[in-house]
N, C-alpha and C. Protein backbone atom coordinates (compact mmCIF):
# COMPACT_ATOMS: atom_id res chain seq x y z
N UNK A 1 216.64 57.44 188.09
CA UNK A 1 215.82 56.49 187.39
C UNK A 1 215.63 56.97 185.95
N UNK A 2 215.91 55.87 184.73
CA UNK A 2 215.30 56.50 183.25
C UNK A 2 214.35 55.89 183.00
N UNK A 3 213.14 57.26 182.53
CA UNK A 3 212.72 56.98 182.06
C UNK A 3 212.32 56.74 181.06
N UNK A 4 211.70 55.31 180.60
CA UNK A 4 211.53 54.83 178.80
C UNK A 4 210.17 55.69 178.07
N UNK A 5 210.69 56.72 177.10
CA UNK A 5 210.05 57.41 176.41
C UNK A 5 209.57 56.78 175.02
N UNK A 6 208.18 56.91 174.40
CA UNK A 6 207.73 55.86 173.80
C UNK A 6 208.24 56.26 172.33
N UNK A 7 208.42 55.52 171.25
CA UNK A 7 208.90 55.90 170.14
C UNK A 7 208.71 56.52 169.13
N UNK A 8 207.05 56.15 169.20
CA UNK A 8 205.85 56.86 168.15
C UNK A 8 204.69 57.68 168.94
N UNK A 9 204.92 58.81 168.23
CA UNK A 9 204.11 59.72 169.01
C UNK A 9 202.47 59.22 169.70
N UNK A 10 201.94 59.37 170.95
CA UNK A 10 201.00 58.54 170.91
C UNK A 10 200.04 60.49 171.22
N UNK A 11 198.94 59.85 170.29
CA UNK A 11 197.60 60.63 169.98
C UNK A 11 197.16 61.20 171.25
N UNK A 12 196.60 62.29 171.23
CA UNK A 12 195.99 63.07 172.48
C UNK A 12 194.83 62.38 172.37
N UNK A 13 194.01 61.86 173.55
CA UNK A 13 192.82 61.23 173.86
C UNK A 13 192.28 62.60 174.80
N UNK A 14 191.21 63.21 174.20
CA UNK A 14 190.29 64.08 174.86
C UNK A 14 189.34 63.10 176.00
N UNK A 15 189.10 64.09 176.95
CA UNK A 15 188.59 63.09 177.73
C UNK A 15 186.77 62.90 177.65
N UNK A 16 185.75 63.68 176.70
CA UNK A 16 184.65 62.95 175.96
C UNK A 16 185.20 61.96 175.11
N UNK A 17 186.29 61.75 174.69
CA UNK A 17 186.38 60.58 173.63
C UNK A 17 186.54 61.11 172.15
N UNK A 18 185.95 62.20 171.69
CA UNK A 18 185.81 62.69 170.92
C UNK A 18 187.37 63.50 170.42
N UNK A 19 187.58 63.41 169.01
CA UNK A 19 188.67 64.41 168.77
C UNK A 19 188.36 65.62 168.22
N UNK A 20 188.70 66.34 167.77
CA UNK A 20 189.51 67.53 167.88
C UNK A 20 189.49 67.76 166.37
N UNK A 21 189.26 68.66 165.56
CA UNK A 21 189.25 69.26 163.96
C UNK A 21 190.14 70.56 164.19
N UNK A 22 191.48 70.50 163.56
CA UNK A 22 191.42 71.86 163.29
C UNK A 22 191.20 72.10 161.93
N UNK A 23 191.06 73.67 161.55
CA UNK A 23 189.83 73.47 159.89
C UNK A 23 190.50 74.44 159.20
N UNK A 24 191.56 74.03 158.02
CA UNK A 24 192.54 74.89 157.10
C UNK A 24 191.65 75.98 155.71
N UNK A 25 191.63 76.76 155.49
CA UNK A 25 191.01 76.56 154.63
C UNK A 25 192.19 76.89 153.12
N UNK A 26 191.80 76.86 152.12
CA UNK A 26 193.11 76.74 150.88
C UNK A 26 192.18 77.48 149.66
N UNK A 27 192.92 78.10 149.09
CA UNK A 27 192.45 79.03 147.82
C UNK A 27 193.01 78.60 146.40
N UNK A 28 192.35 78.35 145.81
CA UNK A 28 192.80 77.78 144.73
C UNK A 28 192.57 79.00 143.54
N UNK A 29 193.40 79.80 143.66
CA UNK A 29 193.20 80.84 142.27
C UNK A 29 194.25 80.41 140.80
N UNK A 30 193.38 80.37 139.38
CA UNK A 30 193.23 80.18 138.55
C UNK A 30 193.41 81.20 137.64
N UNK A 31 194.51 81.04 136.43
CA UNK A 31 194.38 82.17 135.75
C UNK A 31 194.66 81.27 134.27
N UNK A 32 193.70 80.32 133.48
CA UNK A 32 193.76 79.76 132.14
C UNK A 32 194.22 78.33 132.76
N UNK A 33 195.08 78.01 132.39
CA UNK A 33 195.33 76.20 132.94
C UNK A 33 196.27 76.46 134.18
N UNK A 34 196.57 77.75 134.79
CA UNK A 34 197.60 77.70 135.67
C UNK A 34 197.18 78.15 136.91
N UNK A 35 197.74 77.53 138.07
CA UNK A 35 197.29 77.53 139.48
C UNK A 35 198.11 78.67 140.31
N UNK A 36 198.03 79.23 141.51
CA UNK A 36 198.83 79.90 142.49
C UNK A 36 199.22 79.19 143.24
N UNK A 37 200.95 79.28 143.47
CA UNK A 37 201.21 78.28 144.43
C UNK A 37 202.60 79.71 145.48
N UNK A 38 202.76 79.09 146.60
CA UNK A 38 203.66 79.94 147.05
C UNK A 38 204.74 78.74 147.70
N UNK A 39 206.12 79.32 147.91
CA UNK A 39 207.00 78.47 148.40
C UNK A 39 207.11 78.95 149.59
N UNK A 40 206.99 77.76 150.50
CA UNK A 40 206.60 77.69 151.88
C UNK A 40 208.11 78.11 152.39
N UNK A 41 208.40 79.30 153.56
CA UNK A 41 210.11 79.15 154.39
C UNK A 41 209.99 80.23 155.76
N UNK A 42 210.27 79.82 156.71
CA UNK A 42 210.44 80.53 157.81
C UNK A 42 209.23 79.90 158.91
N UNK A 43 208.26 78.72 158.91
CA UNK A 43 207.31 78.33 159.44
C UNK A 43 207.69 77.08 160.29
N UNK A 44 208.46 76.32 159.75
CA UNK A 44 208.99 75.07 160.68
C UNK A 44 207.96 73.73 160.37
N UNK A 45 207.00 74.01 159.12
CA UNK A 45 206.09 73.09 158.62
C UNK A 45 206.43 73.04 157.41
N UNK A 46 206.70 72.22 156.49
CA UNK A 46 206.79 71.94 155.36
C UNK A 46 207.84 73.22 154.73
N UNK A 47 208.87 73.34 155.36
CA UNK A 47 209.46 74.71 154.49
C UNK A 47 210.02 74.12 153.24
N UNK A 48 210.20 74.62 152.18
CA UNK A 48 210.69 74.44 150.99
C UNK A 48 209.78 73.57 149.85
N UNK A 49 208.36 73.52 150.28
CA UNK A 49 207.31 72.66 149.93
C UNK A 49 206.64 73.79 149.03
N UNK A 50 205.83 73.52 148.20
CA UNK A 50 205.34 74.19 147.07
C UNK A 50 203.35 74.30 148.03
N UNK A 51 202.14 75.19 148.07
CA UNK A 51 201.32 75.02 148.64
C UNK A 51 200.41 75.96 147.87
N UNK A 52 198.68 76.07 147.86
CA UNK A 52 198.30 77.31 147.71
C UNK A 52 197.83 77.98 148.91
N UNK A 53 198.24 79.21 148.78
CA UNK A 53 197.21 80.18 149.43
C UNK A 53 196.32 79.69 150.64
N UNK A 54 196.74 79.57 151.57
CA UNK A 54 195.86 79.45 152.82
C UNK A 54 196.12 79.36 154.29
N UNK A 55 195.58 78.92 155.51
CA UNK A 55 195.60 79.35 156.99
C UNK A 55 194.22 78.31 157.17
N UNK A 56 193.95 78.67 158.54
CA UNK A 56 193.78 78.11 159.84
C UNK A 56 192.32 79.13 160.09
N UNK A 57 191.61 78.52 160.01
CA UNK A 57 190.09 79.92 160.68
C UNK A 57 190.45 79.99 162.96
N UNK A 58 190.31 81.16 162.54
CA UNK A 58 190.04 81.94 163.85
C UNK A 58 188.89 81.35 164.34
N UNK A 59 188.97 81.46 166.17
CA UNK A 59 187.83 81.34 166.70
C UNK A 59 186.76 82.21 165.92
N UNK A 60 185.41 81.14 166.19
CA UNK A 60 184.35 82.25 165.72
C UNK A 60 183.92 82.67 164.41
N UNK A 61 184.90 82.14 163.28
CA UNK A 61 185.09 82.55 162.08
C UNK A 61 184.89 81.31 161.57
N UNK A 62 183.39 81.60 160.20
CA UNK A 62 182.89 80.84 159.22
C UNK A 62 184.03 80.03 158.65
N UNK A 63 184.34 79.35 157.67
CA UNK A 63 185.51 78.70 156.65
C UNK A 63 185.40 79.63 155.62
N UNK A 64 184.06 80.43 155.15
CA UNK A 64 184.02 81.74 153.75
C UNK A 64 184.59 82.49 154.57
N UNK A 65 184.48 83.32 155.94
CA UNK A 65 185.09 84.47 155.81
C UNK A 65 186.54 84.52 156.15
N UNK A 66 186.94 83.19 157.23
CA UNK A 66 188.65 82.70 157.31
C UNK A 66 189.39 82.91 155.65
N UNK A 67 188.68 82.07 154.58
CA UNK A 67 189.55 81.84 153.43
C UNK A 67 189.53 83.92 152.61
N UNK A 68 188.36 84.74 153.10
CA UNK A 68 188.13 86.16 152.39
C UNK A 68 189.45 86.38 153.25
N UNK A 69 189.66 86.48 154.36
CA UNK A 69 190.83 87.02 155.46
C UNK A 69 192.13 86.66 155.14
N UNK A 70 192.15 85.33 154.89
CA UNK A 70 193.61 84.68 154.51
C UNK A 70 193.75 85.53 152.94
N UNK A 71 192.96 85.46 151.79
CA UNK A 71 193.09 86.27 150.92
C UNK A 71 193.71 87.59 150.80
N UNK A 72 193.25 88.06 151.95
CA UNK A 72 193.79 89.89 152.29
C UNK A 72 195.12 89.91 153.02
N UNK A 73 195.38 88.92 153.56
CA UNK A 73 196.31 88.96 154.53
C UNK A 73 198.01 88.84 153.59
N UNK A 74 197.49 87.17 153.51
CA UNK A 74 198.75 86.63 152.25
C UNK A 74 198.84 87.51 150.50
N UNK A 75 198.02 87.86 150.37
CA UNK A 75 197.72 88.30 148.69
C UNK A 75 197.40 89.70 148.66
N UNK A 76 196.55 90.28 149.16
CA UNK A 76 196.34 91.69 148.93
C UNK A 76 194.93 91.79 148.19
N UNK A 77 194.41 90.19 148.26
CA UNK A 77 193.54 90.36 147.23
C UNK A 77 192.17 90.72 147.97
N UNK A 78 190.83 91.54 147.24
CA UNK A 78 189.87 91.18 147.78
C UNK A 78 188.52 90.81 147.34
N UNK A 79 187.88 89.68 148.29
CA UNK A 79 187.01 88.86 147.50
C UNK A 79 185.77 88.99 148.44
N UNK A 80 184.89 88.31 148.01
CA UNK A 80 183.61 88.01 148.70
C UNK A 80 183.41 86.47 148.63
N UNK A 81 182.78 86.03 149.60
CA UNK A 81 182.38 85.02 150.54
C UNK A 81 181.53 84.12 148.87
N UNK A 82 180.65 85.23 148.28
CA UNK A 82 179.82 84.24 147.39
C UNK A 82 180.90 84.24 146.18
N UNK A 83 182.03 84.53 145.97
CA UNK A 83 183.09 84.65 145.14
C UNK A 83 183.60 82.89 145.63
N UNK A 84 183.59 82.15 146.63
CA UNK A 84 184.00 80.97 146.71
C UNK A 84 183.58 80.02 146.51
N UNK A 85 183.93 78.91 145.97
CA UNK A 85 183.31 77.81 145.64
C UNK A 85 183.69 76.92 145.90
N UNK A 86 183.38 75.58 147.27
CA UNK A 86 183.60 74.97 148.02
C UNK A 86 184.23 73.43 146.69
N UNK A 87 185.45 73.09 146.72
CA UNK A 87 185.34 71.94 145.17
C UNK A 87 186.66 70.88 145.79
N UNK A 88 187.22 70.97 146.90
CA UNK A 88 187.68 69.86 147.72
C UNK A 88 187.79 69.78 148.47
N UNK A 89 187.56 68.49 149.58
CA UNK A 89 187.51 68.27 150.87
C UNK A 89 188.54 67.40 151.19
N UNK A 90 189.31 67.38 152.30
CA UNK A 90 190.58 66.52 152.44
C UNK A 90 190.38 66.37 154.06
N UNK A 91 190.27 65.37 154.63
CA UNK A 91 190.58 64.56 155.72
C UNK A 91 192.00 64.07 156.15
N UNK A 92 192.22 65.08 157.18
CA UNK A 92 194.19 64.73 156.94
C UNK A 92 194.88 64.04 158.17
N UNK A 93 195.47 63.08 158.22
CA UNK A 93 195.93 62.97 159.77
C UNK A 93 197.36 62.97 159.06
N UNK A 94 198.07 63.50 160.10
CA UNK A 94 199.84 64.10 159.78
C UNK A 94 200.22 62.70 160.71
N UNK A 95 199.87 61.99 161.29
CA UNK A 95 200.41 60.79 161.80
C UNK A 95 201.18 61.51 162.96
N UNK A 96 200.90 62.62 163.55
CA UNK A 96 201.60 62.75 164.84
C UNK A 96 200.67 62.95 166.15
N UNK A 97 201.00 63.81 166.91
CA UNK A 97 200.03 64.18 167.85
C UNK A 97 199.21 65.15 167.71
N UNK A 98 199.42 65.42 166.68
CA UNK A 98 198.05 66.54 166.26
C UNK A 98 196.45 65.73 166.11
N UNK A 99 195.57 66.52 166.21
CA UNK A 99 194.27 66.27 165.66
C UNK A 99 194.47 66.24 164.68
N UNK A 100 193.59 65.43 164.18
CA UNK A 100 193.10 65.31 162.72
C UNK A 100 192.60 66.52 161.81
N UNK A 101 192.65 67.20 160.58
CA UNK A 101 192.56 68.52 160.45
C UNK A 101 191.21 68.10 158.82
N UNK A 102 190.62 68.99 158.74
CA UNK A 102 189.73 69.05 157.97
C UNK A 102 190.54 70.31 156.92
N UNK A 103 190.75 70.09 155.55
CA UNK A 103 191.17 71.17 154.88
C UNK A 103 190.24 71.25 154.00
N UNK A 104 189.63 72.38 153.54
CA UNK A 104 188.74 73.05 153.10
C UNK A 104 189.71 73.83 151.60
N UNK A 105 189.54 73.33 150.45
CA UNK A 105 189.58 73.67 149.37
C UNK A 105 188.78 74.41 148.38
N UNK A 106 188.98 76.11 148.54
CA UNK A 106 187.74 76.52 148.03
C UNK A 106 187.92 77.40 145.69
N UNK A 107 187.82 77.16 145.03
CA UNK A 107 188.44 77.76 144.24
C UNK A 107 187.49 79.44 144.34
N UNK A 108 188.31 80.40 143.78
CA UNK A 108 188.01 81.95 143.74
C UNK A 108 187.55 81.98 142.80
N UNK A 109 186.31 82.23 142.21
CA UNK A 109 186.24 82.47 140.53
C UNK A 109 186.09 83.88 140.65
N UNK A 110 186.17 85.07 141.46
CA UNK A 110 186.17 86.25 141.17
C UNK A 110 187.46 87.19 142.27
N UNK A 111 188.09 87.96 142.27
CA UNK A 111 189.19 88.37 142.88
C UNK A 111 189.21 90.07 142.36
N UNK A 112 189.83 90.57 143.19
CA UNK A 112 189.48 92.23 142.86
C UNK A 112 191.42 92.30 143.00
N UNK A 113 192.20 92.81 142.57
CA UNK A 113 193.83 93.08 142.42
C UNK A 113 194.32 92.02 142.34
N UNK A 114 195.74 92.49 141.89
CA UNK A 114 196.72 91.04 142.01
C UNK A 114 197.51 90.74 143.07
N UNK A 115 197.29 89.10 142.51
CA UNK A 115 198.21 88.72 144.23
C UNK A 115 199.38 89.33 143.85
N UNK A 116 199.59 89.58 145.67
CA UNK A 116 201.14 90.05 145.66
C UNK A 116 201.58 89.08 146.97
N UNK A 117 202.78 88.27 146.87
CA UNK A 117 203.32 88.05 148.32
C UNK A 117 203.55 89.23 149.99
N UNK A 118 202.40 89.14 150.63
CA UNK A 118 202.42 89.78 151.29
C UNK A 118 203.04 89.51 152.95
N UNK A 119 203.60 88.21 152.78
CA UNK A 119 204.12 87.66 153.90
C UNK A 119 205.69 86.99 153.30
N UNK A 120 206.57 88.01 152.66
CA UNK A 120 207.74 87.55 152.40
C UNK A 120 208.58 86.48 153.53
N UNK A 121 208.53 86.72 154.76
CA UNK A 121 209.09 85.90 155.67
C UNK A 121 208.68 84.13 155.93
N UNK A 122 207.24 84.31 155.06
CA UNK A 122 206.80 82.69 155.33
C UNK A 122 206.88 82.43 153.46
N UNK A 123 206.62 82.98 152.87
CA UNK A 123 206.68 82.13 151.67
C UNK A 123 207.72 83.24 150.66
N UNK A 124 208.84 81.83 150.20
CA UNK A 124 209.62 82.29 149.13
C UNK A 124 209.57 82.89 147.85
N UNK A 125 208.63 82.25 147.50
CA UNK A 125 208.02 82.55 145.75
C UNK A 125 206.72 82.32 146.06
N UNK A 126 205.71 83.41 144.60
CA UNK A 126 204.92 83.16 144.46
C UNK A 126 204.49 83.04 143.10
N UNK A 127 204.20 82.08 142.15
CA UNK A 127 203.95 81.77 141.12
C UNK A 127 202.89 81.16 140.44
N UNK A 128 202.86 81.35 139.39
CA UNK A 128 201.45 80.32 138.56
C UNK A 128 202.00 79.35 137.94
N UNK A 129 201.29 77.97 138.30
CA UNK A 129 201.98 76.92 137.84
C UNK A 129 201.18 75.83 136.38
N UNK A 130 201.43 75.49 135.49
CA UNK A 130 200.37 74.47 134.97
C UNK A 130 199.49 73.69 136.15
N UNK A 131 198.49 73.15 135.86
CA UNK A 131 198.06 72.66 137.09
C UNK A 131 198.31 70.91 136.77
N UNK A 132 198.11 70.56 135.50
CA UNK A 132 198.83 69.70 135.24
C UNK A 132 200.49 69.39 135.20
N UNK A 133 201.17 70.49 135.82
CA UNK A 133 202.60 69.98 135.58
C UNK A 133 202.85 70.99 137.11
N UNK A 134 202.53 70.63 138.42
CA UNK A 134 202.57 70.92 139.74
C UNK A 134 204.38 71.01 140.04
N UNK A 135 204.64 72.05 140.51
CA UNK A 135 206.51 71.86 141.17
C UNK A 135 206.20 70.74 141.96
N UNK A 136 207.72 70.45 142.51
CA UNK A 136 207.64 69.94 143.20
C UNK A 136 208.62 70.19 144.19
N UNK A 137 208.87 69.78 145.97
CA UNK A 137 208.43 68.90 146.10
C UNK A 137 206.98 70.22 146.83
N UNK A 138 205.48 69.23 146.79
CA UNK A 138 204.67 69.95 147.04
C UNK A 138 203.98 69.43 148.66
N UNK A 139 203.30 70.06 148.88
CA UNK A 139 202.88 69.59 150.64
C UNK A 139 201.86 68.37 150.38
N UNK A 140 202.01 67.27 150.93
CA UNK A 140 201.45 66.16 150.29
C UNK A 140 199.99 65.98 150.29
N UNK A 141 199.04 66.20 150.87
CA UNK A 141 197.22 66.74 150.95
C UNK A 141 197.30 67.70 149.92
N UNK A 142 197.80 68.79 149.43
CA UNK A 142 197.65 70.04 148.54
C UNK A 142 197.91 69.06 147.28
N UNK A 143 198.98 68.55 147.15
CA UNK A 143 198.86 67.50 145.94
C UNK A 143 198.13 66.53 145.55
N UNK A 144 197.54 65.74 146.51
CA UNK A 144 196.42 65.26 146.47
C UNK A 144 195.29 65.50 146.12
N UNK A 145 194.41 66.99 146.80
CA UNK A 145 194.03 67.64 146.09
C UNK A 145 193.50 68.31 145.16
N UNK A 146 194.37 68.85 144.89
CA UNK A 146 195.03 69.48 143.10
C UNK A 146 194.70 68.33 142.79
N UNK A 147 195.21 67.39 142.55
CA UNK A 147 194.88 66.12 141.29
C UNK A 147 193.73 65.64 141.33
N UNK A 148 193.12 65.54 142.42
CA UNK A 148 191.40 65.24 142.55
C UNK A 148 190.31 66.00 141.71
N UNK A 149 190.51 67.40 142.53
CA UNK A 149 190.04 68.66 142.20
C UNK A 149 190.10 68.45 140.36
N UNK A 150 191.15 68.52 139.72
CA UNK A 150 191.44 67.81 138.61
C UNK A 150 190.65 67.46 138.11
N UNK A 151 190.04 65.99 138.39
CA UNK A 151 189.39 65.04 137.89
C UNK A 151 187.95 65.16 138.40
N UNK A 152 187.61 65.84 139.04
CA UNK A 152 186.16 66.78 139.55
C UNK A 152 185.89 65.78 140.86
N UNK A 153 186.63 65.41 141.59
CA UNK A 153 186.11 64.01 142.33
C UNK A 153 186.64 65.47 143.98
N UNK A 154 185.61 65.57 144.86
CA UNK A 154 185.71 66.37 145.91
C UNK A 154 185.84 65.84 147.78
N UNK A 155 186.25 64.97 147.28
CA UNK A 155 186.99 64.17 148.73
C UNK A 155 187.91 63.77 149.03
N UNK A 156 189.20 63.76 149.80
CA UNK A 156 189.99 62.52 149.94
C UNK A 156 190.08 62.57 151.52
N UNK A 157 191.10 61.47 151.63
CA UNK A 157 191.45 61.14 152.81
C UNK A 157 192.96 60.56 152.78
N UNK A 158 193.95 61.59 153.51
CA UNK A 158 195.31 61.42 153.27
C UNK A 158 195.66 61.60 154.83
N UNK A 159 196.65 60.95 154.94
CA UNK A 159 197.48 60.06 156.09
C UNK A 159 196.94 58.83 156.95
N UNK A 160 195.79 58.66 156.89
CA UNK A 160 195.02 57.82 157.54
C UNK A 160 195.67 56.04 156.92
N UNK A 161 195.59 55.24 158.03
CA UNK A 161 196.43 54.16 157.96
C UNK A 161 195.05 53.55 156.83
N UNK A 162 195.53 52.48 155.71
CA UNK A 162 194.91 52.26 155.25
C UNK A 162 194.14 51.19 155.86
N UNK A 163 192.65 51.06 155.21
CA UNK A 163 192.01 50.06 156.14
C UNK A 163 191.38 49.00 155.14
C-alpha cells in the first residue's frame, strides 16, 4: 500500500494547544559604523549566509547569561550581563515544522579582548562590516534586524504569513 505523504510540512500541534519558543539570542558588536558578522559553514542551516554572533540559551539559562556564554564560546570575548543592551526583538517562523523562535538581539557596548573565531568548523570568516552596506547573501531575520535596529524601531515579525 502507498502511502500519500503531505507536501507542506504540517506544524507540530502540542497537545495544551499552546506552542513552543525556542529563544536565540544574537550579539551585535560595534566598532564606529561597522558591525561583526561571521560566515556561517559546516551547520546544515543557512551555510554560506552572512550572521552575527549568536546561539540558542540552555535549559535554565537567562537570555543575559546564554548571549555572556555564546560570547566566550564563539569569540573569546568577555562580557557582563549589564554590558547588554536588549535593542531588537524578532518573531520568526521558518515556515517549517519548527516552533516559532523568539530571537533576542542584544548590542555589547562593553567587551574585554578581541573577537577571535573560535569555532572555525561552523563559521568561515569573521569580519566587520559597514552596517549600512551588510554582505550578502545574509540570514534573512538578522537582516531584518540590522535594518530595524538601524532605524531605532525594536520589533519585527519575519516569516509569518501576512495578515
Amino acid at each position: 500500500m502507498t502511502q500519500n505523504l503531505p507536501t507542506e510540512p504540517t506544524p507540530f500541534v502540542h497537545p495544551d494547544g499552546r506552542h513552543r519558543l525556542v529563544v536565540g539570542v544574537h550579539l551585535i558588536l560595534q566598532r564606529n559604523d561597522r558591525v561583526l558578522l561571521g560566515l556561517r559553514q559546516g551547520t546544515g542551516w543557512r551555510d554560506g549566509h552572512y550572521h552575527v554572533p549568536a546561539g540558542h540559551l540552555e535549559s535554565g539559562e537567562t537570555a543575559t547569561a546564554g548571549a555572556v556564554r555564546e560570547a566566550a564560546e564563539e569569540l573569546g570575548l568577555a562580557l557582563r550581563e549589564a554590558d547588554l543592551e536588549l535593542v531588537h526583538t524578532v518573531h520568526h517562523h521558518s515556515g517549517s515544522v519548527d516552533d516559532p523562535r523568539i530571537q533576542l538581539f542584544f548590542r555589547v557596548r562593553h567587551w574585554q579582548g578581541e573577537p577571535v573565531n573560535r569555532e572555525p568548523e561552523l563559521c568561515a570568516d569573521l569580519s566587520w562590516f559597514p552596517l549600512d552596506q551588510l554582505p550578502e547573501p545574509m540570514v534573512d531575520y538578522t537582516a531584518v534586524a540590522l535594518a530595524r535596529f538601524r532605524r531605532g524601531l525594536t520589533y519585527s515579525n519575519v516569516g509569518w504569513p501576512a495578515s
